[in-house]
C-alpha atoms as a PDB file:
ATOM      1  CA  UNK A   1       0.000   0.000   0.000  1.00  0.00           C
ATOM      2  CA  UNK A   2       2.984   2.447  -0.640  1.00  0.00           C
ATOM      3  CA  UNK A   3       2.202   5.669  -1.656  1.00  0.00           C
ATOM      4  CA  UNK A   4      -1.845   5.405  -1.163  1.00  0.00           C
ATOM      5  CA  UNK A   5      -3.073   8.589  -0.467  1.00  0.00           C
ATOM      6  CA  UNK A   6      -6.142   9.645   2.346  1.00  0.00           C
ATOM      7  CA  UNK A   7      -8.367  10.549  -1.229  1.00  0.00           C
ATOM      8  CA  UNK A   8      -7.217   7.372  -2.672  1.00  0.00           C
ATOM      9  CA  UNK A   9      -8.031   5.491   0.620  1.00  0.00           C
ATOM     10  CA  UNK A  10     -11.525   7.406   0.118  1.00  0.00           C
ATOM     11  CA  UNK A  11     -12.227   6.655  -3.420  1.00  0.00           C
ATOM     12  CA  UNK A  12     -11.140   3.074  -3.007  1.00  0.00           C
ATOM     13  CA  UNK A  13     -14.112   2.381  -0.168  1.00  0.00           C
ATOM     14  CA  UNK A  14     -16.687   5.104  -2.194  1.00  0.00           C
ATOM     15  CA  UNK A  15     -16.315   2.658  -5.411  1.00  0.00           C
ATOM     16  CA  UNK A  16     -17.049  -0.307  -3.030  1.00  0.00           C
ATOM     17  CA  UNK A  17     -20.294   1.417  -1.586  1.00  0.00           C
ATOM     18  CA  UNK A  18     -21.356   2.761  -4.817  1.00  0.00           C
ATOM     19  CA  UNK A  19     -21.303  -1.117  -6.497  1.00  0.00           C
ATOM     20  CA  UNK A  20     -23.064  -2.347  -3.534  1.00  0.00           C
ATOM     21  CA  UNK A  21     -25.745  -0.119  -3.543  1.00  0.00           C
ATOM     22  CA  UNK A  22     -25.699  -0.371  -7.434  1.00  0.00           C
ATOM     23  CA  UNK A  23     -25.920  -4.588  -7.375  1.00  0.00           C
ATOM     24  CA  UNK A  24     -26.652  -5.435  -4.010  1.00  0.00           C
ATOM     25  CA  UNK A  25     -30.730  -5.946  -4.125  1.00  0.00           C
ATOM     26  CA  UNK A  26     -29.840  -7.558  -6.977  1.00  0.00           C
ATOM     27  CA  UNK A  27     -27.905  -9.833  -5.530  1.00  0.00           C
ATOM     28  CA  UNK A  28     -30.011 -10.304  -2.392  1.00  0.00           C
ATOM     29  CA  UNK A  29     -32.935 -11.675  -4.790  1.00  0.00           C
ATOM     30  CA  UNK A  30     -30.572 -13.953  -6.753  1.00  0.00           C
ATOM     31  CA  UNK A  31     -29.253 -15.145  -3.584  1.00  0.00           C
ATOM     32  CA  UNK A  32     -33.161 -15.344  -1.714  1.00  0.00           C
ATOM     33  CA  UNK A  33     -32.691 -12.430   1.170  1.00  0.00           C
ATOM     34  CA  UNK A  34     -33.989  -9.556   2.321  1.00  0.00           C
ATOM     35  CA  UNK A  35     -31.106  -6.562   1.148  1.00  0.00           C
ATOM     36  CA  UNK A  36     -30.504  -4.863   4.366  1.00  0.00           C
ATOM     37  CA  UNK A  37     -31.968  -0.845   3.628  1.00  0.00           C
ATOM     38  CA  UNK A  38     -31.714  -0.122   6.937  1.00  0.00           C
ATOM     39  CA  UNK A  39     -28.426  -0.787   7.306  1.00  0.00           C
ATOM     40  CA  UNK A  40     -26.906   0.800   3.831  1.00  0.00           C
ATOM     41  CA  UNK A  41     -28.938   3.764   5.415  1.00  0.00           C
ATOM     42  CA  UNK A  42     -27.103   3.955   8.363  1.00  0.00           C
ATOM     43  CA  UNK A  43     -23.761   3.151   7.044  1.00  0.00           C
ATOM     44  CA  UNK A  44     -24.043   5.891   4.321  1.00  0.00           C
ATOM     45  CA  UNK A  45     -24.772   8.382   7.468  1.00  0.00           C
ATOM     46  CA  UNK A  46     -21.831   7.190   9.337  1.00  0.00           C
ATOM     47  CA  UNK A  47     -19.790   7.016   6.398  1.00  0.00           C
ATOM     48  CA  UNK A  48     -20.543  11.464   5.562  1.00  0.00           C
ATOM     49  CA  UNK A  49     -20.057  11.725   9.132  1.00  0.00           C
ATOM     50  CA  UNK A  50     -16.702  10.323   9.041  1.00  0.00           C
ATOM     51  CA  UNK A  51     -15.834  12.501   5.821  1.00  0.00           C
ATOM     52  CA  UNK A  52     -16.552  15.469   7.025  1.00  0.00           C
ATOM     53  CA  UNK A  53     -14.490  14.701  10.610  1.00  0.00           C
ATOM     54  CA  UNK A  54     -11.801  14.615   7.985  1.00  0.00           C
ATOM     55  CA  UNK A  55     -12.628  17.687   6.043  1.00  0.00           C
ATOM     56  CA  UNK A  56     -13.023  15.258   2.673  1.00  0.00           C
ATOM     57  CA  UNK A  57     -16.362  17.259   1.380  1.00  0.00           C
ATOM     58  CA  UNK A  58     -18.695  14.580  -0.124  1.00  0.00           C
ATOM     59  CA  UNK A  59     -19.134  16.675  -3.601  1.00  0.00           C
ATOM     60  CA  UNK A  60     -15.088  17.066  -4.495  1.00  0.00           C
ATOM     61  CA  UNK A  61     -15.346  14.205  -7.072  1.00  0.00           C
ATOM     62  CA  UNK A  62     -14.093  11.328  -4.769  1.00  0.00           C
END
């Protein structure tokens, strides 16, 4: 992990997020359960939270 940057760190975990909630409920129904809303809810809260302890602002094209 030499030479990873904090925004690369960032990006890295915002491209996970963004294919989960892109293929996740999709992937719930192939897989017969209930995609967890709730919790993608909550995580995506905690996760701005986190950013903006960090000054990363959420709209900088991360």
């Amino acid at each position: 992990m030499d030479g990873l940057t904090l925004a690369g760190l960032v990006r890295a975990h915002l491209a996970l997020a963004t294919l989960v909630q892109e293929h996740g409920r999709i992937i719930a129904v192939c897989h017969g359960f209930a995609y967890p809303e709730a919790l993608e809810a909550a995580v995506m809260q905690y996760v701005a939270h986190k950013l903006t302890a960090l000054d990363i602002p959420l709209d900088d094209g991360l």
